[in-house]
PDB file of N, CA and C in Angstrom:
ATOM      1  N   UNK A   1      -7.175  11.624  21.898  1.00  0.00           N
ATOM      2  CA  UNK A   1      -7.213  10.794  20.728  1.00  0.00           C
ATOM      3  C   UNK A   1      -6.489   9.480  21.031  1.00  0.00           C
ATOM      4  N   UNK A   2      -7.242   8.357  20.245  1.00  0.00           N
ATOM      5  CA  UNK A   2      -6.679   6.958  20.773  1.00  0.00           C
ATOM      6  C   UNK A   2      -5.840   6.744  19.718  1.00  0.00           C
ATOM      7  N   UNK A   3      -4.395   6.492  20.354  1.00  0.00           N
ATOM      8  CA  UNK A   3      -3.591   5.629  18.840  1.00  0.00           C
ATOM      9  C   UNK A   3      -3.667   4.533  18.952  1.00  0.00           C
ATOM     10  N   UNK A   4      -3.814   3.834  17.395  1.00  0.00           N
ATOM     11  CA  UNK A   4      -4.102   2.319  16.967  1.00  0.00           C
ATOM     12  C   UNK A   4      -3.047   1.574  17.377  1.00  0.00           C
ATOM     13  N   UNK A   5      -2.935   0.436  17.910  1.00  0.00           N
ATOM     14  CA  UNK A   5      -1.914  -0.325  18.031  1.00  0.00           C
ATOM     15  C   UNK A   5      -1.322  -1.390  17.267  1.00  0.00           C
ATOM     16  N   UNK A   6      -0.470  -1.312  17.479  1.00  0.00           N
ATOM     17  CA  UNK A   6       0.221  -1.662  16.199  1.00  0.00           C
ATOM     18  C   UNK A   6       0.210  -3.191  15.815  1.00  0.00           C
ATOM     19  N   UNK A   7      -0.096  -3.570  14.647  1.00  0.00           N
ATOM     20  CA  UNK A   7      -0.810  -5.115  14.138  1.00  0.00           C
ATOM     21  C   UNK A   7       0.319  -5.735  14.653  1.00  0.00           C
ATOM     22  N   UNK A   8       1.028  -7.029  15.079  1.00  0.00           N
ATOM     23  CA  UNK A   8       1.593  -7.935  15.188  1.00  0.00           C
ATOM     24  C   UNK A   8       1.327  -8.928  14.449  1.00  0.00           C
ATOM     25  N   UNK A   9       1.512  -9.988  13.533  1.00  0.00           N
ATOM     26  CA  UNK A   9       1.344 -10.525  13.055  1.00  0.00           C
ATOM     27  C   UNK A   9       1.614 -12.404  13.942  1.00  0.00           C
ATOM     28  N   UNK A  10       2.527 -12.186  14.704  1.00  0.00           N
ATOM     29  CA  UNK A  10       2.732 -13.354  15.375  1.00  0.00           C
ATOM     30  C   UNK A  10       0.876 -14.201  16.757  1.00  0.00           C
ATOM     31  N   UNK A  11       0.748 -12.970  16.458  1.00  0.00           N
ATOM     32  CA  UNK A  11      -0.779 -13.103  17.992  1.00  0.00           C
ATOM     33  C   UNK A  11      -1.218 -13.980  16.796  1.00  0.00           C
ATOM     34  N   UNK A  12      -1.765 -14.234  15.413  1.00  0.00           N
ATOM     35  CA  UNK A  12      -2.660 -14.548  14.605  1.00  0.00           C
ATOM     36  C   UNK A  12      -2.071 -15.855  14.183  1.00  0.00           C
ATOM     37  N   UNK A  13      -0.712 -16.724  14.322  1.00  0.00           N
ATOM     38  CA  UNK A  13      -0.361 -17.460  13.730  1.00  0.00           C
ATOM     39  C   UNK A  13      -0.393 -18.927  14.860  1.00  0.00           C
ATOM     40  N   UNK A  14      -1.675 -19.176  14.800  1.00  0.00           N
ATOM     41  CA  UNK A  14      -1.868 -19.898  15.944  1.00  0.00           C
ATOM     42  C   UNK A  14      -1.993 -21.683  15.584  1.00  0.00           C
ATOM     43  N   UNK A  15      -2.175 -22.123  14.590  1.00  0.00           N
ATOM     44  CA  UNK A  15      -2.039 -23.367  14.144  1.00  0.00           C
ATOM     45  C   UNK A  15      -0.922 -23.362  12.940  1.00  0.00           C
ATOM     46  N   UNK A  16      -0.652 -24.704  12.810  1.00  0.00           N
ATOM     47  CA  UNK A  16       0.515 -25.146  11.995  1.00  0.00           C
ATOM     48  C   UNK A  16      -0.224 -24.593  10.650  1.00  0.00           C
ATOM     49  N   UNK A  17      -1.229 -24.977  10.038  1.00  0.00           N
ATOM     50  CA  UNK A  17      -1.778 -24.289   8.848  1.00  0.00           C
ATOM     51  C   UNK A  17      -1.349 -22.862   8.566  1.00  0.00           C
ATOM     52  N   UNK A  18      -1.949 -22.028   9.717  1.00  0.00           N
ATOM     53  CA  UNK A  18      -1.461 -21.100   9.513  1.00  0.00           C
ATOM     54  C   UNK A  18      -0.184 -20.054   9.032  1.00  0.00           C
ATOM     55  N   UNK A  19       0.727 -21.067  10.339  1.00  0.00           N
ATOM     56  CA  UNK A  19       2.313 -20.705   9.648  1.00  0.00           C
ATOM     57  C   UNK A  19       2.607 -21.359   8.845  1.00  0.00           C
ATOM     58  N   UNK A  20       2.107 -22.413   8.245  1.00  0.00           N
ATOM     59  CA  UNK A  20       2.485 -22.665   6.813  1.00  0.00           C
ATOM     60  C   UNK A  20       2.432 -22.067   5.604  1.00  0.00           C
ATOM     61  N   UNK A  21       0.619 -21.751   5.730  1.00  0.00           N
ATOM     62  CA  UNK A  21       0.492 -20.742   4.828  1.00  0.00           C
ATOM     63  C   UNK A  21       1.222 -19.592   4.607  1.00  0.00           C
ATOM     64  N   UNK A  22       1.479 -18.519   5.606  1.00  0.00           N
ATOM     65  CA  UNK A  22       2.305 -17.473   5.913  1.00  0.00           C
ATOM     66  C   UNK A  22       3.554 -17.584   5.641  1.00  0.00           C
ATOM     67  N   UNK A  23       3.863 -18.417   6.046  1.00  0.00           N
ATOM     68  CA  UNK A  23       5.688 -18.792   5.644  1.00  0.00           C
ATOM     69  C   UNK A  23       5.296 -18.570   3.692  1.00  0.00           C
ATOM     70  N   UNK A  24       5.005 -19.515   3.527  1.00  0.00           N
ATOM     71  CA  UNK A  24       4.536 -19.838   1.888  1.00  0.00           C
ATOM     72  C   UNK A  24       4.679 -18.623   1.278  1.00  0.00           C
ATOM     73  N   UNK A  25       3.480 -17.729   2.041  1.00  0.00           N
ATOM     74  CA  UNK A  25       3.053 -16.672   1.304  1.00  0.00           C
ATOM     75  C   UNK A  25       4.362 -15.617   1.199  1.00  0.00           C
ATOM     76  N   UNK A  26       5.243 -15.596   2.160  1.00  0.00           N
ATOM     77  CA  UNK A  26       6.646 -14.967   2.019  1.00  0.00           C
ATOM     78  C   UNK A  26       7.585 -15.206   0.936  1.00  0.00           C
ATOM     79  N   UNK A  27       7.616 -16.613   0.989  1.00  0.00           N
ATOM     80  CA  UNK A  27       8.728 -16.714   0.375  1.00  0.00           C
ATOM     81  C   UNK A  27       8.327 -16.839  -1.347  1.00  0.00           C
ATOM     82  N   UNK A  28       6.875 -17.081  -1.613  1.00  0.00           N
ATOM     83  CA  UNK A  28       6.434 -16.152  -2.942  1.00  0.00           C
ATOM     84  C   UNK A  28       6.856 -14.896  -3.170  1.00  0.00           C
ATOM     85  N   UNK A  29       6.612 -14.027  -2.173  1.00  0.00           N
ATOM     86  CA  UNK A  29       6.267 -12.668  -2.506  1.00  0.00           C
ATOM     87  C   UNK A  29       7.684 -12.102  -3.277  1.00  0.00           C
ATOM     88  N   UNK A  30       8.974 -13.374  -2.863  1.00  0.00           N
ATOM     89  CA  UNK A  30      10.382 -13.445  -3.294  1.00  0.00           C
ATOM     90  C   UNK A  30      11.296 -12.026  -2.475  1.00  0.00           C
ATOM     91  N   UNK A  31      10.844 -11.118  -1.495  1.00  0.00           N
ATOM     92  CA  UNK A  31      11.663 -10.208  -1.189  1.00  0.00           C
ATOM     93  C   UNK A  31      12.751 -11.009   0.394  1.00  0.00           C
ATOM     94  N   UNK A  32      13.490 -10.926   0.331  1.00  0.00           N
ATOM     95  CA  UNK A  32      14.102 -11.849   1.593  1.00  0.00           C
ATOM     96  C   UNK A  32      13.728 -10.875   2.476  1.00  0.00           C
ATOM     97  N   UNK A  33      13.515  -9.488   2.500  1.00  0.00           N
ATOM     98  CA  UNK A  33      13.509  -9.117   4.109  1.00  0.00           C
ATOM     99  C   UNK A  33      11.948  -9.365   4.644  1.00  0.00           C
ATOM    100  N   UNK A  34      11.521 -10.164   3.489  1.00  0.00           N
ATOM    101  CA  UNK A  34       9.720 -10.083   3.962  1.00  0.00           C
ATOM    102  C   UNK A  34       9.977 -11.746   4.422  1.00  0.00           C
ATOM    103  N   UNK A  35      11.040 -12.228   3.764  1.00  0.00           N
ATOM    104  CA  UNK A  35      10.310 -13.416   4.352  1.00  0.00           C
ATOM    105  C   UNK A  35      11.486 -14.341   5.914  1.00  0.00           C
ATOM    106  N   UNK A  36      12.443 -12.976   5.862  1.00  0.00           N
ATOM    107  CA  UNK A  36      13.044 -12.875   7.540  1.00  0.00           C
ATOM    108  C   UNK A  36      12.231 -12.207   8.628  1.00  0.00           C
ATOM    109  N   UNK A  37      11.513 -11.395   7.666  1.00  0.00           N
ATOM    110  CA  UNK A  37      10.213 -10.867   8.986  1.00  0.00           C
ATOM    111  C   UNK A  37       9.282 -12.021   9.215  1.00  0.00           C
ATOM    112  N   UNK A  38       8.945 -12.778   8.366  1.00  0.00           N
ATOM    113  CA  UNK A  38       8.111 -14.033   8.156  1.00  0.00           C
ATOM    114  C   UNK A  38       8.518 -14.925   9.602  1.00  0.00           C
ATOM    115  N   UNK A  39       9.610 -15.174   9.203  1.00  0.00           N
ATOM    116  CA  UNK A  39      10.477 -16.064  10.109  1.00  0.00           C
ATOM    117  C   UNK A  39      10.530 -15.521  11.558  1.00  0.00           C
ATOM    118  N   UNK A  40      10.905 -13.861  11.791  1.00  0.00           N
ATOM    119  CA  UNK A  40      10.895 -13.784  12.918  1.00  0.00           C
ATOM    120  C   UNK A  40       9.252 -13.950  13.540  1.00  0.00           C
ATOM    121  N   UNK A  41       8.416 -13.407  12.676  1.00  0.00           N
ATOM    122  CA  UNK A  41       6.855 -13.456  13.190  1.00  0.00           C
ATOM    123  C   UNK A  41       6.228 -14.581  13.890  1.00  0.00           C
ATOM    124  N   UNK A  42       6.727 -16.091  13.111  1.00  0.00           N
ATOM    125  CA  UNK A  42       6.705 -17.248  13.039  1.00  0.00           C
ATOM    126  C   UNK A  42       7.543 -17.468  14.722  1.00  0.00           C
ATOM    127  N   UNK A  43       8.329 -17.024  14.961  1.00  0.00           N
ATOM    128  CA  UNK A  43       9.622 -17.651  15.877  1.00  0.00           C
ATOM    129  C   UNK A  43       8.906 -16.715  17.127  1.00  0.00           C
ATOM    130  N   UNK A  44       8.164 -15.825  17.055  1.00  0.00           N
ATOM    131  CA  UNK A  44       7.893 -14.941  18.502  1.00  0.00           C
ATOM    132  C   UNK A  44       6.380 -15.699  18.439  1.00  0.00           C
ATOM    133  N   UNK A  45       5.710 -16.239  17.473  1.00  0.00           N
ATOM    134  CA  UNK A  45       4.557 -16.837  17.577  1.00  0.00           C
ATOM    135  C   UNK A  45       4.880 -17.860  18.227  1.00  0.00           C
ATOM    136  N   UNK A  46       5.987 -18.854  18.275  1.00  0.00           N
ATOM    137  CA  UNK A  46       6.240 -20.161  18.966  1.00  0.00           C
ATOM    138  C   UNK A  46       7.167 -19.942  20.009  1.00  0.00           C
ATOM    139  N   UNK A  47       7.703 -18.897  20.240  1.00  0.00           N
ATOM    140  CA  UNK A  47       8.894 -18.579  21.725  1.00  0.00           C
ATOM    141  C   UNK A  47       9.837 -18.544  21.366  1.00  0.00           C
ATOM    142  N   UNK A  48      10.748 -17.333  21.209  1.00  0.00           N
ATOM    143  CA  UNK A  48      12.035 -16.822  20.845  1.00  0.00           C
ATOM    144  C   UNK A  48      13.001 -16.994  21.836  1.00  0.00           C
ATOM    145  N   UNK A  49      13.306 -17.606  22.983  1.00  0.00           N
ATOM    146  CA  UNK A  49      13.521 -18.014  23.724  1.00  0.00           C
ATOM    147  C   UNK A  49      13.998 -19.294  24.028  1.00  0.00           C
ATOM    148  N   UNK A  50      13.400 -20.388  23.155  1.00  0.00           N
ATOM    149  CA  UNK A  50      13.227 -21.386  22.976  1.00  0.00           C
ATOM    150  C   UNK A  50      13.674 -21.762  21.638  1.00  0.00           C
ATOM    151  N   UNK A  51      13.648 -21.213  20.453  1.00  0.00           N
ATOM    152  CA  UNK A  51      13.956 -20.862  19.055  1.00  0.00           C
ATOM    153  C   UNK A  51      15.959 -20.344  19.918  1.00  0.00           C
ATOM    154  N   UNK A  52      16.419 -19.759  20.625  1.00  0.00           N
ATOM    155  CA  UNK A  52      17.304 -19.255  20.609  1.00  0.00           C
ATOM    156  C   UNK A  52      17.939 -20.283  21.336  1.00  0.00           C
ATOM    157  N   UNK A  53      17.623 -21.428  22.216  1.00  0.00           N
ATOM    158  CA  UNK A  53      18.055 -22.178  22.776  1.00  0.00           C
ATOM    159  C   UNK A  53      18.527 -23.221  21.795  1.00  0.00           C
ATOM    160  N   UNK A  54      17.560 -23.593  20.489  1.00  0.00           N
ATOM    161  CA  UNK A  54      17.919 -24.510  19.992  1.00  0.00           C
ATOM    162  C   UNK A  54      18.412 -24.332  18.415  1.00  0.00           C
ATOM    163  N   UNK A  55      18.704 -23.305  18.561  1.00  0.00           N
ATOM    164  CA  UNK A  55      19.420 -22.483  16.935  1.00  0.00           C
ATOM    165  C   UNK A  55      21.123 -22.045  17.159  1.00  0.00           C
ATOM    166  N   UNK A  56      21.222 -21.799  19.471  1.00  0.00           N
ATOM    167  CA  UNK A  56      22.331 -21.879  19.641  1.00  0.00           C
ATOM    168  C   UNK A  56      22.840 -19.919  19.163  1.00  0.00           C
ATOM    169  N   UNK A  57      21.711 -18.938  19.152  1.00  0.00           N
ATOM    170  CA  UNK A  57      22.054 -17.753  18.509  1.00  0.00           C
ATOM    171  C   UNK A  57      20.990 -17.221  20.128  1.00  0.00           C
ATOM    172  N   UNK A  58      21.675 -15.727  19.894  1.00  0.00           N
ATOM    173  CA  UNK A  58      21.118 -15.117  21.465  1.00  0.00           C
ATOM    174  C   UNK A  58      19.852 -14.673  20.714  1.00  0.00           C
ATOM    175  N   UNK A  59      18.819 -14.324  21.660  1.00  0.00           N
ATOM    176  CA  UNK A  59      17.407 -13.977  22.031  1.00  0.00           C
ATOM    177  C   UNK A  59      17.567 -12.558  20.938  1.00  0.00           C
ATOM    178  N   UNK A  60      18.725 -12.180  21.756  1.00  0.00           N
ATOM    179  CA  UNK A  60      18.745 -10.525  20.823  1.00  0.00           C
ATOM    180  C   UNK A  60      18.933 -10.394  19.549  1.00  0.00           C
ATOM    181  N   UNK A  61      19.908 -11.439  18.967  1.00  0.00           N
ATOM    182  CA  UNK A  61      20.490 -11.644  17.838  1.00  0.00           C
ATOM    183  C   UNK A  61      19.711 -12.106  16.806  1.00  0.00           C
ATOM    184  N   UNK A  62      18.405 -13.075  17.286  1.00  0.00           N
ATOM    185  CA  UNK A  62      17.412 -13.699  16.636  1.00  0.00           C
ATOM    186  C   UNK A  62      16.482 -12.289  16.171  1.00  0.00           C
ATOM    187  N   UNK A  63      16.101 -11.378  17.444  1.00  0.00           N
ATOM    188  CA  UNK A  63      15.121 -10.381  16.884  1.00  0.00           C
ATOM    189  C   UNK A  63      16.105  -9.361  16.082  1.00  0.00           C
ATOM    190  N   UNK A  64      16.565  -9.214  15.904  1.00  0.00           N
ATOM    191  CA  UNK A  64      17.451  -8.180  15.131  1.00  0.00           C
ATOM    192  C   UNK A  64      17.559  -8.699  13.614  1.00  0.00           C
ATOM    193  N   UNK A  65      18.158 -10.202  13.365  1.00  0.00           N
ATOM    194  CA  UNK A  65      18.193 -11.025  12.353  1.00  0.00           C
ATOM    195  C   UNK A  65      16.732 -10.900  11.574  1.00  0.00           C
ATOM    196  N   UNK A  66      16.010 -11.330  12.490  1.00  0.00           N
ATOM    197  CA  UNK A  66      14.729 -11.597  11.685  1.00  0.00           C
ATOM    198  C   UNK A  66      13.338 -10.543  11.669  1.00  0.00           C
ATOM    199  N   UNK A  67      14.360  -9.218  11.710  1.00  0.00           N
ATOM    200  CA  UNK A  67      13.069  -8.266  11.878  1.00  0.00           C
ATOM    201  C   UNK A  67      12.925  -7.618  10.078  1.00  0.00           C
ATOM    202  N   UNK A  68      12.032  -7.059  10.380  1.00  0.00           N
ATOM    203  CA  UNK A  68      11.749  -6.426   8.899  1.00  0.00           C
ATOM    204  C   UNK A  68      13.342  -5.980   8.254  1.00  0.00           C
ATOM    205  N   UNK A  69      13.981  -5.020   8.599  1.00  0.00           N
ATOM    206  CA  UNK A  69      15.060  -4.627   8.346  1.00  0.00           C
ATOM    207  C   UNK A  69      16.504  -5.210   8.966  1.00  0.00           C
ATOM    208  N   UNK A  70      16.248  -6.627   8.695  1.00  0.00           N
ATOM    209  CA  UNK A  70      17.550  -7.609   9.221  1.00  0.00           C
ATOM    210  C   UNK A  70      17.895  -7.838   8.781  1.00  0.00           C
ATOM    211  N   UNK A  71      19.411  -8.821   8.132  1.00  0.00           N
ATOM    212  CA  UNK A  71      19.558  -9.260   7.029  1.00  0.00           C
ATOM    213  C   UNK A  71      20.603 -10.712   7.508  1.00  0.00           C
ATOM    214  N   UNK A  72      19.969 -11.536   7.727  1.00  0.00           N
ATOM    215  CA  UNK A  72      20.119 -12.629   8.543  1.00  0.00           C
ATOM    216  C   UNK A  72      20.868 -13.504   7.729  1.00  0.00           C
ATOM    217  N   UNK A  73      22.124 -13.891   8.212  1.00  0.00           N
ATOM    218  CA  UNK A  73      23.120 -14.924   7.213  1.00  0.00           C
ATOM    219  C   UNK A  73      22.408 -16.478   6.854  1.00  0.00           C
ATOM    220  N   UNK A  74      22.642 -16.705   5.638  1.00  0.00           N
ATOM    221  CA  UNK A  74      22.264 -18.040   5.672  1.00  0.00           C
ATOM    222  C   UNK A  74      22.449 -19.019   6.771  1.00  0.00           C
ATOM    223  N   UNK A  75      23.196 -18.887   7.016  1.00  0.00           N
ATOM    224  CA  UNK A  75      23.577 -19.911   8.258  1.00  0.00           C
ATOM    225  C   UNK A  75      22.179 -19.835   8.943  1.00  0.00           C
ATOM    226  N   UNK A  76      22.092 -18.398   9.637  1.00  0.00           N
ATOM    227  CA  UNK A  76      20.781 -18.491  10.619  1.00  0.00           C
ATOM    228  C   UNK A  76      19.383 -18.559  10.107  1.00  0.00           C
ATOM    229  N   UNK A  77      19.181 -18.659   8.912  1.00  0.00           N
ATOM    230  CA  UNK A  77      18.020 -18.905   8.310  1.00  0.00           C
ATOM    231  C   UNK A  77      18.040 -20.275   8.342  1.00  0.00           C
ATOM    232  N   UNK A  78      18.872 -21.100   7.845  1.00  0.00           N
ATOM    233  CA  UNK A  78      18.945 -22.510   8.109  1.00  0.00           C
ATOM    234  C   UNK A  78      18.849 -22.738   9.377  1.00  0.00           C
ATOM    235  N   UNK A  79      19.355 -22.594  10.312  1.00  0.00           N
ATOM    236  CA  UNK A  79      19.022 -22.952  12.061  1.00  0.00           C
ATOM    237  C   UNK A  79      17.711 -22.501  11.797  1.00  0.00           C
ATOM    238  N   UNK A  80      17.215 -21.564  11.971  1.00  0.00           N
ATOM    239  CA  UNK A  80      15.767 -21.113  12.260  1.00  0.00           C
ATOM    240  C   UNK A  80      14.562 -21.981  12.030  1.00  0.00           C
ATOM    241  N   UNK A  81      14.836 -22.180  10.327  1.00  0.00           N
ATOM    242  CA  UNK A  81      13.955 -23.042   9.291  1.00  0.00           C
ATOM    243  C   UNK A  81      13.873 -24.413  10.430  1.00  0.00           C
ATOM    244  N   UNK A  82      15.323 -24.684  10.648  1.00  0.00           N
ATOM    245  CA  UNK A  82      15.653 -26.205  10.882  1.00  0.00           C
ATOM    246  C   UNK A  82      14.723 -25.990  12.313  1.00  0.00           C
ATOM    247  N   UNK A  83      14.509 -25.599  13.271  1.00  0.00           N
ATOM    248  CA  UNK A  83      14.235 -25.425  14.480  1.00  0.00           C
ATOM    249  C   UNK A  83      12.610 -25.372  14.602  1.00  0.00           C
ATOM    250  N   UNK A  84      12.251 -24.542  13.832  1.00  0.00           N
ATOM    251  CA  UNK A  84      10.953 -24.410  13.360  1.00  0.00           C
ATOM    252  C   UNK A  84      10.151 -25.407  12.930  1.00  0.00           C
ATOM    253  N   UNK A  85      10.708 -26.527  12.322  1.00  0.00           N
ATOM    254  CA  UNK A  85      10.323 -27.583  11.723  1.00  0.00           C
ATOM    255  C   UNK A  85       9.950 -27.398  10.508  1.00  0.00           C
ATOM    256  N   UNK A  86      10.683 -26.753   9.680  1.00  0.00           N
ATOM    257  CA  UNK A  86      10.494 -26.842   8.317  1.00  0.00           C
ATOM    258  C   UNK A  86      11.379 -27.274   7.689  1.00  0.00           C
ATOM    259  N   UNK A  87      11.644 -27.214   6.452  1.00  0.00           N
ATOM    260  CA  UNK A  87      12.893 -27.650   5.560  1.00  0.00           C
ATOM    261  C   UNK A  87      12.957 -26.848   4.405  1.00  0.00           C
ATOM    262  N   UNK A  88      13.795 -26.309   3.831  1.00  0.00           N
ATOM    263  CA  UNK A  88      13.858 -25.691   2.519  1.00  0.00           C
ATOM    264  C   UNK A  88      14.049 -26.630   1.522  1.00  0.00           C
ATOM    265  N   UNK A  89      13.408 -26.335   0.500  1.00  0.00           N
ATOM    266  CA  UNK A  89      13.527 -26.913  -0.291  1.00  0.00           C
ATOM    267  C   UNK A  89      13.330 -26.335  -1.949  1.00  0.00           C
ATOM    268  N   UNK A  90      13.997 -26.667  -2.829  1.00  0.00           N
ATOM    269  CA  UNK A  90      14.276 -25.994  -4.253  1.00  0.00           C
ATOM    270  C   UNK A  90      13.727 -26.833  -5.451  1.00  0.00           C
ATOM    271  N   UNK A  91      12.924 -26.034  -6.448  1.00  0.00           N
ATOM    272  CA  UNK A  91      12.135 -26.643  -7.406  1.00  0.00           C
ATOM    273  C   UNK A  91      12.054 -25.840  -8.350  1.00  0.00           C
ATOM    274  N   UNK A  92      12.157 -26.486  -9.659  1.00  0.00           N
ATOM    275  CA  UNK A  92      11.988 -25.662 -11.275  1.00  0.00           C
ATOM    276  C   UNK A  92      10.812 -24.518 -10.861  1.00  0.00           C
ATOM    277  N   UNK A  93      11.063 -23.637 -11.199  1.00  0.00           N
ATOM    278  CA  UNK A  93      10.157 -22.412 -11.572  1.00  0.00           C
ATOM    279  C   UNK A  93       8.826 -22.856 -12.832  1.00  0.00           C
TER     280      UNK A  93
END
């Protein structure tokens, strides 16, 4: 019997649209550990390696932070965001 392998979500996030949308769609959904998985998905889609060089946080520390069950300090959500090329930003409901 063949087991299915397991979806990754980072193989699929291949243009900026894309992780835009996706990011978006996280941080709607309003749960933070969905949208630190977001972030890590986003960060192994563009090189975690490279994300860890310029966030100044280890390789290991990044996948641990930003996995489904991470719980990543503000601080490193801000590096991440910032690195990524996004920006947070806050608006009336």
């Amino acid at each position: 019997m063949k087991k299915a392998k397991k979806w990754d979500a980072a193989g699929y996030l291949t243009t900026e649209e894309d992780i835009t949308a996706y990011l978006n769609a996280a941080l709607e959904d309003g749960d933070t550990s969905v949208m630190a998985a977001a972030l890590g998905d986003i960060a192994r889609a563009r090189g975690m390696t490279q994300l860890a060089k310029e966030t100044g946080v280890t390789r290991d520390g990044l996948y641990k932070a930003l996995s489904p069950t991470g719980n990543p300090s503000f601080d490193t959500v801000q590096k991440v965001v910032k690195a990524l090329g996004f920006k947070l930003a806050v608006t009336a409901a």
